[in-house]
C-alpha atoms as a PDB file:
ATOM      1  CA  UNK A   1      59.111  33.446   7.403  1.00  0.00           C
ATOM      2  CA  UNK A   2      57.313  29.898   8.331  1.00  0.00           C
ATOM      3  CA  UNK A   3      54.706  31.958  10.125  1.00  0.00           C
ATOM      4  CA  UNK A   4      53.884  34.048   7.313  1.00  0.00           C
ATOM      5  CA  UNK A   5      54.127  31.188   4.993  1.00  0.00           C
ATOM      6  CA  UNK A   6      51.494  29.166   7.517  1.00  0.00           C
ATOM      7  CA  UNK A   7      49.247  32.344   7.570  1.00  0.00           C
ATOM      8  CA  UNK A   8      49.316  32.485   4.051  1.00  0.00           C
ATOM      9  CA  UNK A   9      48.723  28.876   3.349  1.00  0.00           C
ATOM     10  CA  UNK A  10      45.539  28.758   5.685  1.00  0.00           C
ATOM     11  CA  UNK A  11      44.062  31.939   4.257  1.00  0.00           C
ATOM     12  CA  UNK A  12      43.959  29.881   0.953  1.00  0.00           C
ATOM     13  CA  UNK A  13      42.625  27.199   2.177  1.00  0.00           C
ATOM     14  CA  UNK A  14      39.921  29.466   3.568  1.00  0.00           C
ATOM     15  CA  UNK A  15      39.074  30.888   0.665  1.00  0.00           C
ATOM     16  CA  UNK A  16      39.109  28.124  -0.962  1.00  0.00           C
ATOM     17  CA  UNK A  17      36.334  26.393   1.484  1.00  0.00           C
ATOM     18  CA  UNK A  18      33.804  29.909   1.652  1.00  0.00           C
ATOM     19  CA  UNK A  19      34.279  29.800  -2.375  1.00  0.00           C
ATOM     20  CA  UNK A  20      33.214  26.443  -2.851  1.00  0.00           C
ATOM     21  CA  UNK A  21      29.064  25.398  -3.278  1.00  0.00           C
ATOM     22  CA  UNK A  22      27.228  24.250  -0.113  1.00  0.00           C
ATOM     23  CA  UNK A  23      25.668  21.081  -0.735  1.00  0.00           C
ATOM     24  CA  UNK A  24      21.602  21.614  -0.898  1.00  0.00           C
ATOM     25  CA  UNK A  25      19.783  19.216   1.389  1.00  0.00           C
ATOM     26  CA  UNK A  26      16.842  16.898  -0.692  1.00  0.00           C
ATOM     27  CA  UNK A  27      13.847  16.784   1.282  1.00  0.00           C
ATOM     28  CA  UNK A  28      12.215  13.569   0.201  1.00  0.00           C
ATOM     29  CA  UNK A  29       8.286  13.208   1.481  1.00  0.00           C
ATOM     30  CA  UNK A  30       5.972  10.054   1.566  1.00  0.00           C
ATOM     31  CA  UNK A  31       2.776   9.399   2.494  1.00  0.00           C
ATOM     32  CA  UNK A  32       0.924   6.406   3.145  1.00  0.00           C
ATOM     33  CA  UNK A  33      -2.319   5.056   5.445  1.00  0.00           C
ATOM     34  CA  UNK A  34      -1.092   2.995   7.825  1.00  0.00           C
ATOM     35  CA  UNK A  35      -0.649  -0.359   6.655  1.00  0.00           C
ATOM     36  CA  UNK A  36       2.071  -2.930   6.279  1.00  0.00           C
ATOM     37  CA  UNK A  37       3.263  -1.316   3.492  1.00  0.00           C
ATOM     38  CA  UNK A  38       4.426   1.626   5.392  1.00  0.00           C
ATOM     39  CA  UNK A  39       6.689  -0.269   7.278  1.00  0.00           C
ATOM     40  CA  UNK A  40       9.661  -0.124   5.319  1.00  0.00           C
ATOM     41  CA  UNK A  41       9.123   3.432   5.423  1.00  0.00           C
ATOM     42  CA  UNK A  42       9.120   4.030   8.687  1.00  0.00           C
ATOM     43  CA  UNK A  43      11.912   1.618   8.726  1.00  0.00           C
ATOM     44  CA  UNK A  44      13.968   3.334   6.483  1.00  0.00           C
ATOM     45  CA  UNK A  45      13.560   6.428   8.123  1.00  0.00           C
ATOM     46  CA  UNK A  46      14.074   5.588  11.565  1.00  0.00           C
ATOM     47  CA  UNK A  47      17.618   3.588  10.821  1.00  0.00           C
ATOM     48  CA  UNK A  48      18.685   7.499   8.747  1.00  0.00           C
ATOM     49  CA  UNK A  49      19.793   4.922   5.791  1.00  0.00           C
ATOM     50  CA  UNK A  50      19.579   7.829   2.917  1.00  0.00           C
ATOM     51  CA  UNK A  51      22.529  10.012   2.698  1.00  0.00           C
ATOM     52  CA  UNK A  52      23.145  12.455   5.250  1.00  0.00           C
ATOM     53  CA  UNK A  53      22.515  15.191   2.992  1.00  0.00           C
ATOM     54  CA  UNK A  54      18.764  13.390   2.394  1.00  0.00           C
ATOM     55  CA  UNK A  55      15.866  14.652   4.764  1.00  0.00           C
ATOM     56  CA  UNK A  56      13.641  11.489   4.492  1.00  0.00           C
ATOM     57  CA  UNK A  57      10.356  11.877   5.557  1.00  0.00           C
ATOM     58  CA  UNK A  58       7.283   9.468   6.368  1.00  0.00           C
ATOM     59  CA  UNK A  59       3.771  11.160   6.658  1.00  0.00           C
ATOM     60  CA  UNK A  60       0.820   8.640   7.951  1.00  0.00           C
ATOM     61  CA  UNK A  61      -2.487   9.306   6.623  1.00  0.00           C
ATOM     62  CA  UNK A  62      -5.989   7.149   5.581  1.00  0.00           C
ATOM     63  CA  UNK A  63      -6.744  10.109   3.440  1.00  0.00           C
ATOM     64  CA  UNK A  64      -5.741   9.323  -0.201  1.00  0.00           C
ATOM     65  CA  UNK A  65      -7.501  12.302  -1.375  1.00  0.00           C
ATOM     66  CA  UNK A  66      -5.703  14.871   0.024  1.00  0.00           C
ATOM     67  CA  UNK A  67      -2.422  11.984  -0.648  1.00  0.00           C
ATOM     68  CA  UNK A  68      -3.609  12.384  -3.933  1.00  0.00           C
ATOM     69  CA  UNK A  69      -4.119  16.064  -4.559  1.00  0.00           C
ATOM     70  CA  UNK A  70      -0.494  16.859  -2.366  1.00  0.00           C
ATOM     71  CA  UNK A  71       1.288  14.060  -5.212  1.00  0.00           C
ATOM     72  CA  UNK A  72      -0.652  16.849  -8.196  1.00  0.00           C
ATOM     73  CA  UNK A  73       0.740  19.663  -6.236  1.00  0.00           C
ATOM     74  CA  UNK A  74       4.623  17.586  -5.420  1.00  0.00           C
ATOM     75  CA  UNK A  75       4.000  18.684  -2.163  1.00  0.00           C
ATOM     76  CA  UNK A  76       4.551  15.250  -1.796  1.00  0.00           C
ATOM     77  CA  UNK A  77       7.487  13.283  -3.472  1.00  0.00           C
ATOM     78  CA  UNK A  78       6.411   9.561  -3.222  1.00  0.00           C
ATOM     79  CA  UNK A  79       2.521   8.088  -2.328  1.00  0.00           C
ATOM     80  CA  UNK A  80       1.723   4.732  -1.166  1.00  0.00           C
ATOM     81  CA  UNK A  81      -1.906   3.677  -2.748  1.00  0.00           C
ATOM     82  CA  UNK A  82      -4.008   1.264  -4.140  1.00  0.00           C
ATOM     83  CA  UNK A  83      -2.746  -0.192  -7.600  1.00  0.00           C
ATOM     84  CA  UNK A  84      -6.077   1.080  -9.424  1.00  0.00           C
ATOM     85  CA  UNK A  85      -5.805   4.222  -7.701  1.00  0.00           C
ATOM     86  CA  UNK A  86      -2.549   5.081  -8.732  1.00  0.00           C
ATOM     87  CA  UNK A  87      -3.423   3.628 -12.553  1.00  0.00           C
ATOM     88  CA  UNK A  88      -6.703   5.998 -11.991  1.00  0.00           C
ATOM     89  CA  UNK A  89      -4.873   8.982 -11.700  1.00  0.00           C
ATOM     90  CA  UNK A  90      -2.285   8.726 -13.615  1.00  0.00           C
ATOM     91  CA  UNK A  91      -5.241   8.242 -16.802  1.00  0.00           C
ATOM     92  CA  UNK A  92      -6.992  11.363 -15.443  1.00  0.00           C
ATOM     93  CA  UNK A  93      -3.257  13.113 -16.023  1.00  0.00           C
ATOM     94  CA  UNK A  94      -1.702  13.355 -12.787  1.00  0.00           C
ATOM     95  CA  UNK A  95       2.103  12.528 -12.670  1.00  0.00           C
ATOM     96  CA  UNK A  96       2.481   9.443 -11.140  1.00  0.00           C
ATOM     97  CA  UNK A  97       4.522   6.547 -11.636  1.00  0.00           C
ATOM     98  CA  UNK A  98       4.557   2.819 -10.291  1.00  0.00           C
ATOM     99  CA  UNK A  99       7.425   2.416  -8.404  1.00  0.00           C
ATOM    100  CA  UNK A 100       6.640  -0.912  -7.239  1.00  0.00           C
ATOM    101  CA  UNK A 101       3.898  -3.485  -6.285  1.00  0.00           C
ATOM    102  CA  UNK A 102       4.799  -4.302  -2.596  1.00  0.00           C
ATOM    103  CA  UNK A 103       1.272  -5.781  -1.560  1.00  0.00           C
ATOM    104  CA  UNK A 104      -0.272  -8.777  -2.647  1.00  0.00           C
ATOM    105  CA  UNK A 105      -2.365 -10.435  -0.391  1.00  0.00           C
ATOM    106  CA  UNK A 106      -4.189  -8.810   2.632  1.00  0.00           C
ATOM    107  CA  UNK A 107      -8.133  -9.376   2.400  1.00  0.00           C
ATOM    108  CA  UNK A 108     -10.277 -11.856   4.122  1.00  0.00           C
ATOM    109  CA  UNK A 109     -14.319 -12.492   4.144  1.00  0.00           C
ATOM    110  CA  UNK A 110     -15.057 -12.807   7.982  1.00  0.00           C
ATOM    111  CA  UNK A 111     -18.762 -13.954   8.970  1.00  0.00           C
ATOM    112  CA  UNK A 112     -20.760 -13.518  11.965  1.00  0.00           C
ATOM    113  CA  UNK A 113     -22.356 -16.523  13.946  1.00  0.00           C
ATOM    114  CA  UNK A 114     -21.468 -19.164  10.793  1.00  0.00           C
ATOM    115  CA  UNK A 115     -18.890 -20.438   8.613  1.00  0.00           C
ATOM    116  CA  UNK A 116     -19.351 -19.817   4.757  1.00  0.00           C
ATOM    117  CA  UNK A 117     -17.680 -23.118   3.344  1.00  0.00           C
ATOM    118  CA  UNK A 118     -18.605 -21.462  -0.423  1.00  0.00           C
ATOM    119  CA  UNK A 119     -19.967 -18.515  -1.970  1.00  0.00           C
ATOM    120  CA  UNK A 120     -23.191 -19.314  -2.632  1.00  0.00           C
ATOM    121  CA  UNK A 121     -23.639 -19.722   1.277  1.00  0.00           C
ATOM    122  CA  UNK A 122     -23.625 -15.796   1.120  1.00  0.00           C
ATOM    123  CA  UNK A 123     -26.958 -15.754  -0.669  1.00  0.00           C
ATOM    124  CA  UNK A 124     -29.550 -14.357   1.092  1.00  0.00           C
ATOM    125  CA  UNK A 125     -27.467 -12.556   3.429  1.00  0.00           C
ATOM    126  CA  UNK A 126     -25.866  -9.369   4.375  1.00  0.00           C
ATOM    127  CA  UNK A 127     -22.320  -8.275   3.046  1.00  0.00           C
ATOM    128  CA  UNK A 128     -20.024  -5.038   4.753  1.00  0.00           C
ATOM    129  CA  UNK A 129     -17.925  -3.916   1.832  1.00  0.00           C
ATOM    130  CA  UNK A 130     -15.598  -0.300   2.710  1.00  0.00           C
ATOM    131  CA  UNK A 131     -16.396   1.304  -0.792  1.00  0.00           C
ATOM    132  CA  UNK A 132     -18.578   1.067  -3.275  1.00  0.00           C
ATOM    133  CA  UNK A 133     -17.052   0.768  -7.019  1.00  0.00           C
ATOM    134  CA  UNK A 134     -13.616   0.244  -4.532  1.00  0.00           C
ATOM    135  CA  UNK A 135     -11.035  -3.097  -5.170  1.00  0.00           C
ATOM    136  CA  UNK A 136     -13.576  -4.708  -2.061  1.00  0.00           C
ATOM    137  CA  UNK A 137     -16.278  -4.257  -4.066  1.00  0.00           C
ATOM    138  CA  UNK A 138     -14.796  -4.966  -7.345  1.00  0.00           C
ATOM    139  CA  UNK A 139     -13.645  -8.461  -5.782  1.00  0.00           C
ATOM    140  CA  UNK A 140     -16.624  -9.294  -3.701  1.00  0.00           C
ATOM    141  CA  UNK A 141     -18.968  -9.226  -7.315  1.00  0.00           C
ATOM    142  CA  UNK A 142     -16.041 -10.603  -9.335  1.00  0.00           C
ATOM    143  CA  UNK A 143     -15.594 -14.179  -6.809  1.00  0.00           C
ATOM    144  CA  UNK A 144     -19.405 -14.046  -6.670  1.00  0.00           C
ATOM    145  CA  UNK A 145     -19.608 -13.963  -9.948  1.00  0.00           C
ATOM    146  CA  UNK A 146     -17.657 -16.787 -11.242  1.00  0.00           C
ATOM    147  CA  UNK A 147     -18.608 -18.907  -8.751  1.00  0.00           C
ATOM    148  CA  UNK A 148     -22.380 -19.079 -10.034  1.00  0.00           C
ATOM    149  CA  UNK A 149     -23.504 -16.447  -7.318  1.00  0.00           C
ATOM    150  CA  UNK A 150     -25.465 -13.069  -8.605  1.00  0.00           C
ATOM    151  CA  UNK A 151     -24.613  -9.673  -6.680  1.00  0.00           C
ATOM    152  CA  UNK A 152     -28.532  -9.136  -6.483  1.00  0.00           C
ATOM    153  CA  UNK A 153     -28.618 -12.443  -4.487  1.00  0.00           C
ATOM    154  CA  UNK A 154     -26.427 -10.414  -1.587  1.00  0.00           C
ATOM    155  CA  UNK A 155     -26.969  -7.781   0.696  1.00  0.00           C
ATOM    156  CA  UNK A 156     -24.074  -5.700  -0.095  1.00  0.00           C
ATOM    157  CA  UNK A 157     -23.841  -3.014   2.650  1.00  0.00           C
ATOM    158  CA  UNK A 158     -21.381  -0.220   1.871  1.00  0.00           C
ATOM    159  CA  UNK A 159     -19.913   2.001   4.791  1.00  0.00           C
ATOM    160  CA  UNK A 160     -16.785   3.240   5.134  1.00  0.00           C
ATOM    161  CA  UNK A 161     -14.053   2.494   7.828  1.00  0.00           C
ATOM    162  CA  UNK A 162     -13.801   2.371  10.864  1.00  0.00           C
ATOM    163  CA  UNK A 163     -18.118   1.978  10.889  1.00  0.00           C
ATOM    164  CA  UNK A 164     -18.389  -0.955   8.738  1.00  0.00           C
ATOM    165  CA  UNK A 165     -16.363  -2.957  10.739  1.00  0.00           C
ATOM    166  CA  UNK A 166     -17.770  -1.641  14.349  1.00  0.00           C
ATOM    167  CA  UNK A 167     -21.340  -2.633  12.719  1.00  0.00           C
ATOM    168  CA  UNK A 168     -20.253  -6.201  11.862  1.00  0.00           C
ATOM    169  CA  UNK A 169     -18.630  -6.208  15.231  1.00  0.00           C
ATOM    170  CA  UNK A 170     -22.150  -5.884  16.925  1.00  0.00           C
ATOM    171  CA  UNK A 171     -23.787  -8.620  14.340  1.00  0.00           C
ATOM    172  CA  UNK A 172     -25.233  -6.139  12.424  1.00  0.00           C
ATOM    173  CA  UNK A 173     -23.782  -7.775   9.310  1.00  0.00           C
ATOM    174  CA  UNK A 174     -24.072 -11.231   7.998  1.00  0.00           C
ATOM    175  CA  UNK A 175     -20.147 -11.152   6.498  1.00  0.00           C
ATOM    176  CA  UNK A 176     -17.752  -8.406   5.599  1.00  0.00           C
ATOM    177  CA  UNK A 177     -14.533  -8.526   3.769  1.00  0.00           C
ATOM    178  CA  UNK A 178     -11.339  -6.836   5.326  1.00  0.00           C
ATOM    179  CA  UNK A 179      -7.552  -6.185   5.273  1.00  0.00           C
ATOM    180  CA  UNK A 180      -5.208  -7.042   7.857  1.00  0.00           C
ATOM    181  CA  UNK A 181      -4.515  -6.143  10.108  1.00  0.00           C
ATOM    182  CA  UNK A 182      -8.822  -5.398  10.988  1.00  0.00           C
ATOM    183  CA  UNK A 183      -9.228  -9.175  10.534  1.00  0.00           C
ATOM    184  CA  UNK A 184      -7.249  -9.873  13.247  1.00  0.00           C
ATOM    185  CA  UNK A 185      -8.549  -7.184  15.285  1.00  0.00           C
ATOM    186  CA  UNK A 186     -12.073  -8.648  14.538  1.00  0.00           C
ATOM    187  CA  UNK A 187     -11.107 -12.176  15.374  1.00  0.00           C
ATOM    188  CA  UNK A 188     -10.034 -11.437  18.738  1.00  0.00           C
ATOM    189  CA  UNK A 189     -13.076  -9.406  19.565  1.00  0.00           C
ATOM    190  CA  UNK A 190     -15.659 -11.785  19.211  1.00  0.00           C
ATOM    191  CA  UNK A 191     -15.793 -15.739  19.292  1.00  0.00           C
ATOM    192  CA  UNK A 192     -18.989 -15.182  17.097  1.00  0.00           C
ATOM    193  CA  UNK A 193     -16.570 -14.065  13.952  1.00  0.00           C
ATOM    194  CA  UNK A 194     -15.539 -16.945  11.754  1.00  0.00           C
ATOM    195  CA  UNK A 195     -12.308 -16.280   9.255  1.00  0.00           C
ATOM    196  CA  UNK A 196     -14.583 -18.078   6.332  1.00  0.00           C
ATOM    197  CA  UNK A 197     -12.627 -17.334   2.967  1.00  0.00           C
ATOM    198  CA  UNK A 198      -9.237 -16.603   2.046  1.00  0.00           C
ATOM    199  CA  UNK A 199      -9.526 -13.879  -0.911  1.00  0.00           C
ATOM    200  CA  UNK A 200      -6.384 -14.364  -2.265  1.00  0.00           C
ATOM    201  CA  UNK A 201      -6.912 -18.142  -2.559  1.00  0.00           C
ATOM    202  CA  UNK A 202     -10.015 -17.698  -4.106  1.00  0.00           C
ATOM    203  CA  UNK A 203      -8.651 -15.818  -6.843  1.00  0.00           C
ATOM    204  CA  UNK A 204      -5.791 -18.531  -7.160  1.00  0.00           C
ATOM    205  CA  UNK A 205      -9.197 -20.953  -7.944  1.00  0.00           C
ATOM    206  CA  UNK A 206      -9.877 -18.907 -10.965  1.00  0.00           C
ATOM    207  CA  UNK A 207      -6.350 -17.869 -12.158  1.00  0.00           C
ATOM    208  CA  UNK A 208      -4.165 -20.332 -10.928  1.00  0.00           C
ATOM    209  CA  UNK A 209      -2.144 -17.592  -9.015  1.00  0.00           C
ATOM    210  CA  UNK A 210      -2.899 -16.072  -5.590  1.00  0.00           C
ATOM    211  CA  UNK A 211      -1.371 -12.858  -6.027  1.00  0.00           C
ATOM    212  CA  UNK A 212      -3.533  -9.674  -5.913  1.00  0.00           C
ATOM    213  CA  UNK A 213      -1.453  -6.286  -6.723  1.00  0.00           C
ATOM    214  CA  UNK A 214      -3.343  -4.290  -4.110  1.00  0.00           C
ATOM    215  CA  UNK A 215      -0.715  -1.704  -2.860  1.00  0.00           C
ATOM    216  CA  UNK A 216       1.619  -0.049  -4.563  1.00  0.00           C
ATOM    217  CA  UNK A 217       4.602   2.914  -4.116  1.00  0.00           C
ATOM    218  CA  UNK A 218       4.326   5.563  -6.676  1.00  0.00           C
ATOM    219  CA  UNK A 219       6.544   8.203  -7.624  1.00  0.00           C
ATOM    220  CA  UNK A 220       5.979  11.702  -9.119  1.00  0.00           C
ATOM    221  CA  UNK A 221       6.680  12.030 -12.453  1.00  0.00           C
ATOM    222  CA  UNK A 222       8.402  15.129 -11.744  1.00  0.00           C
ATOM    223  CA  UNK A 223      10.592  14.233  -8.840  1.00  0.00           C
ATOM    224  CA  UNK A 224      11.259  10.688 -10.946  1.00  0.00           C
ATOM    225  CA  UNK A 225      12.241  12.881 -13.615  1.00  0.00           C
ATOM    226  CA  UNK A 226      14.597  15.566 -11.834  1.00  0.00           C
ATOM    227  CA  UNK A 227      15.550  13.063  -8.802  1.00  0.00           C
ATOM    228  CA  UNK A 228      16.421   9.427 -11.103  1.00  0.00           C
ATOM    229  CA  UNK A 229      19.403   8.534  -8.559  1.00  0.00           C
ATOM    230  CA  UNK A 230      17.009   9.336  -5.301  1.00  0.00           C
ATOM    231  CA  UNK A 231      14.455   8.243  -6.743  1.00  0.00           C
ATOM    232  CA  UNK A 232      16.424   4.380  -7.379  1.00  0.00           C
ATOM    233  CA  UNK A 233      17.731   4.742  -3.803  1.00  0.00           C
ATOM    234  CA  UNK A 234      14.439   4.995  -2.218  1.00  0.00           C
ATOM    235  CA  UNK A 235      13.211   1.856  -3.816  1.00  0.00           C
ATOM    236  CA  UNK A 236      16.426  -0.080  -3.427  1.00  0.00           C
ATOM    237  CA  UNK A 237      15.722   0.963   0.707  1.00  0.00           C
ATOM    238  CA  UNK A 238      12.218  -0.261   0.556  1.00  0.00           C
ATOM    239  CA  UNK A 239      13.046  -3.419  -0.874  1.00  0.00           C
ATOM    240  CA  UNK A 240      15.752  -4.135   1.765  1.00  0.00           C
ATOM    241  CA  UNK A 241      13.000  -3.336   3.583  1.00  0.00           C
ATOM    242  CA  UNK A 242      10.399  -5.373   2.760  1.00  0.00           C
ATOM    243  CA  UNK A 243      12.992  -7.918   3.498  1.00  0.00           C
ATOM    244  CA  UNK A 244      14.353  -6.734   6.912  1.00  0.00           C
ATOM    245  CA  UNK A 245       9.927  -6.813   7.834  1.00  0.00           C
ATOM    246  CA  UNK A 246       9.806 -10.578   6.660  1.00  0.00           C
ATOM    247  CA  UNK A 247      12.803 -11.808   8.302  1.00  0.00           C
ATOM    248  CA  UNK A 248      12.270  -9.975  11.911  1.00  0.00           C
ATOM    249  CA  UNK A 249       8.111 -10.075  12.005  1.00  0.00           C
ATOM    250  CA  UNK A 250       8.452  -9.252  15.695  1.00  0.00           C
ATOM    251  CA  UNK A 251      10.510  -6.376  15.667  1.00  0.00           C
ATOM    252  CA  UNK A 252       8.633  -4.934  12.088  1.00  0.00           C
ATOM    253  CA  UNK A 253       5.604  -5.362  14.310  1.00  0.00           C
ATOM    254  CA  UNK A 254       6.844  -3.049  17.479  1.00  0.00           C
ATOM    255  CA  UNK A 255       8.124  -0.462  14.747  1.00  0.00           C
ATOM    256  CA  UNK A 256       4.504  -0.354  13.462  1.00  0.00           C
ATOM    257  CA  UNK A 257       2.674  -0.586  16.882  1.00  0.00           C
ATOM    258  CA  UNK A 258       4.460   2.647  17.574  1.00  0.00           C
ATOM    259  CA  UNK A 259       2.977   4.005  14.489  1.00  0.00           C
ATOM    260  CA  UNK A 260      -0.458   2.410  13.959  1.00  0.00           C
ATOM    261  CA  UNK A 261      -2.157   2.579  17.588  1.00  0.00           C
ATOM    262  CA  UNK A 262      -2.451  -0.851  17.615  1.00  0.00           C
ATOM    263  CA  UNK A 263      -0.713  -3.583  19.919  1.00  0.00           C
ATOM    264  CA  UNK A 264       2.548  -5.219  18.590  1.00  0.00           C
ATOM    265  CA  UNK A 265       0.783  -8.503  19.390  1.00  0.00           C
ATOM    266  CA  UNK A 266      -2.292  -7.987  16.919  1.00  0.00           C
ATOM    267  CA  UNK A 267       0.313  -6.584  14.160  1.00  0.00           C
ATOM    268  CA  UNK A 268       3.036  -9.332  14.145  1.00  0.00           C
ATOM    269  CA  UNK A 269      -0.151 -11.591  14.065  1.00  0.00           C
ATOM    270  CA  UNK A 270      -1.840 -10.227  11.371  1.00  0.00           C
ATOM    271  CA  UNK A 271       1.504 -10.114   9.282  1.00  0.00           C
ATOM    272  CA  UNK A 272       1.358 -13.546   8.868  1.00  0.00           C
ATOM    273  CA  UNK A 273      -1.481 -13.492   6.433  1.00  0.00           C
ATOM    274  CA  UNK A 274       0.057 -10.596   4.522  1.00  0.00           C
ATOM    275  CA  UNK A 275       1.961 -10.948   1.548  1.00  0.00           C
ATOM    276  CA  UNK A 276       4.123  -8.119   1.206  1.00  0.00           C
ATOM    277  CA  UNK A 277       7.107  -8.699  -1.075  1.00  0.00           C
ATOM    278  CA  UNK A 278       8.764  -7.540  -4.118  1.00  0.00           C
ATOM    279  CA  UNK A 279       8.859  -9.342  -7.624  1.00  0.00           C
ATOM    280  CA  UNK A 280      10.411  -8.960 -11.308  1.00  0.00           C
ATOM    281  CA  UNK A 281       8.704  -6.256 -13.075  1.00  0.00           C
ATOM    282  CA  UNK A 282       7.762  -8.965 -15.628  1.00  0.00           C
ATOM    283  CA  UNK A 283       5.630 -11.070 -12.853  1.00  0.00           C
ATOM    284  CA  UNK A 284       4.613  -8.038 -11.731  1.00  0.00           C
ATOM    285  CA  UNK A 285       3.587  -6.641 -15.430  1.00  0.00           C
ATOM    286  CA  UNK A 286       1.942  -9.609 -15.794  1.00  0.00           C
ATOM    287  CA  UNK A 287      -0.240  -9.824 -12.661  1.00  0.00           C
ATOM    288  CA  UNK A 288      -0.756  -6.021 -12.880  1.00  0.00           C
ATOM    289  CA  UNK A 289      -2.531  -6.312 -16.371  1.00  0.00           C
ATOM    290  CA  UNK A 290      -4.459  -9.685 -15.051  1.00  0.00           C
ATOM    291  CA  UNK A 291      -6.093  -7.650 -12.371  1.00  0.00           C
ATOM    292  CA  UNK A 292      -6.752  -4.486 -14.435  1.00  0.00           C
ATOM    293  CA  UNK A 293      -8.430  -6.333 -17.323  1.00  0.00           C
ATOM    294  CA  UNK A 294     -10.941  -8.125 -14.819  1.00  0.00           C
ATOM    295  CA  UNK A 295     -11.515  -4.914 -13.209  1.00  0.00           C
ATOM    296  CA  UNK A 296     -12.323  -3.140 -16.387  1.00  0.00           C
ATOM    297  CA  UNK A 297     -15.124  -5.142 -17.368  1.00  0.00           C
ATOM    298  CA  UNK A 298     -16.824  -4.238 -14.014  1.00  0.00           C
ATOM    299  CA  UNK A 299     -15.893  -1.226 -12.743  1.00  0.00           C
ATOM    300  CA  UNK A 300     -13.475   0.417 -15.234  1.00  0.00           C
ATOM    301  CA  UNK A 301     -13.407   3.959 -13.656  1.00  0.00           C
ATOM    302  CA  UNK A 302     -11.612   2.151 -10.886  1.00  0.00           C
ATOM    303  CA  UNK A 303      -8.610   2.558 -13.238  1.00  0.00           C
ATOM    304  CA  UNK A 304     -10.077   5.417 -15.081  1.00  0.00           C
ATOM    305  CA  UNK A 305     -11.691   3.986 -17.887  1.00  0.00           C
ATOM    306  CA  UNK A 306      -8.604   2.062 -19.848  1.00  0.00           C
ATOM    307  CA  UNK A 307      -5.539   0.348 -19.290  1.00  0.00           C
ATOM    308  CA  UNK A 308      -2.818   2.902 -18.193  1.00  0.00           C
ATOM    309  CA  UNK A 309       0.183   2.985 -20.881  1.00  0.00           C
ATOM    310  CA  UNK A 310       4.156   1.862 -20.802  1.00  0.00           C
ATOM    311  CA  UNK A 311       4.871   5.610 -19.494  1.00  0.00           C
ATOM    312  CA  UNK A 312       2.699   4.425 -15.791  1.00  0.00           C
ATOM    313  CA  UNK A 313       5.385   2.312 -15.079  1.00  0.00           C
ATOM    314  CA  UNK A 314       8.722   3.743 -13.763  1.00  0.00           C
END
């Protein structure tokens, strides 16, 4: 009687198990260039934090075209771009949203064989910028600009990477300005190059603020949309850490060297001039529409012709 009653009882409970739903696993995909603002990513996905039913999934790529066009097609879940690119896009009608800005200070001016103490010391000379109509270029004529120097009176070279840099590396090029971690790179290659001008500090001259929102983490409208509690996880993660990167340089460093190509000795130097943190979305509002509003007036199809709308932000 106790057998049957046992044979019965775990034919049930059989039953019960086939009958009830498998849980679907979420495949969650991000891309980003290597930079310092993948390293929470990679973080994140190396330490498995998301749920065990959560595939998370870190692509590394400089091309933010194809970035880009795979966000369009949500082949791609999350994106990690310039702040004008995503706010480009996203007015041209691709589903993006701003997660978060995550960096804000990065660029340098380096010049060959002299020290520029000011910009006007620039005059006259030659100047490497990556992209023409790009945030470089944009800042380069802005800082020249209001500090009583015209654009014609510069060389501006345009070339994109790795060339630019290699060419300035030879003295080919008076000056060139750079992100981390190239300036390091550059410093240690040649005695000749001269770290002449803080970017972010000369913006801070003009606007009494030294944040730049150059990087961002976007989201696509439609996995935002369909995914709101993965979509809160993953940016809860990446603030932890953005954190986890500032508190243990060294070790954020060896998790990107692994990544990057690049020694953990030029990285966990070069993350000392890189501002990569997280603030309230009303300093980061703020500091988003500062940056915008100059840009506009120069090169507004770097945003895509107006400022992007409430909907942009997530």
């Amino acid at each position: 009687m106790k057998r049957t009653l046992l044979i019965t009882l775990i034919i049930i409970l059989v039953t019960i198990f086939i009958s009830l739903p498998v849980m679907a696993e979420k495949k969650i995909t991000v891309q980003s260039p290597p930079i310092p603002a993948a390293i929470p990513l990679l973080w994140m996905e190396e330490e498995g934090l998301l749920p065990a039913s959560v595939e998370f999934s870190v692509r590394l790529s400089s091309d933010h075209q194809r970035g880009i066009s795979l966000l369009a097609k949500n082949d791609i879940d999350l994106l990690v771009t310039g702040a004008n690119v995503g706010a480009k896009i996203y007015n041209k009608g691709i589903g993006a949203k701003l997660l978060n800005v995550n960096t804000w200070g990065i660029d340098y001016l380096l010049t060959y064989g002299f020290k520029a103490e000011k910009w006007s010391d620039l005059r006259g000379k030659s100047l490497g910028v990556l992209l023409q109509g790009g945030p470089l270029d944009f800042l380069a004529r802005y800082l020249m600009q209001q500090n009583g120097v015209n654009p014609e009176e510069v060389k501006l070279v345009y070339r994109p990477l790795p060339g630019v840099a290699k060419y300035f590396l030879t003295g080919n090029l008076d000056a060139i300005i750079l992100p981390e971690p190239l300036v390091t790179v550059n410093l240690s290659n040649s005695e000749k190059i001269h770290l002449s001008m803080d970017i972010q500090q000369e913006w801070k001259k003009i606007h009494g603020d030294a944040r730049i929102p150059f990087v961002g983490l976007f989201v696509s409208s439609k996995f935002a949309k369909n995914n709101p509690e993965f979509t809160s996880i993953v940016n809860g993660f990446y603030q932890q850490g953005i954190a986890w990167a500032n508190e243990n340089p060294d070790k954020a460093a060896q998790l990107a060297a692994k990544h990057f190509g690049m020694p953990a000795g030029v990285i966990e130097k070069s993350l000392k001039r890189v501002n990569l943190n997280i603030y309230s979305q009303t300093e980061t509002r703020r500091l988003v529409d500062l940056y915008f509003s100059k840009i506009l007036k120069i090169y507004p199809e770097m945003i895509g012709g107006k400022m992007p709308d409430e909907a942009f932000y997530y």
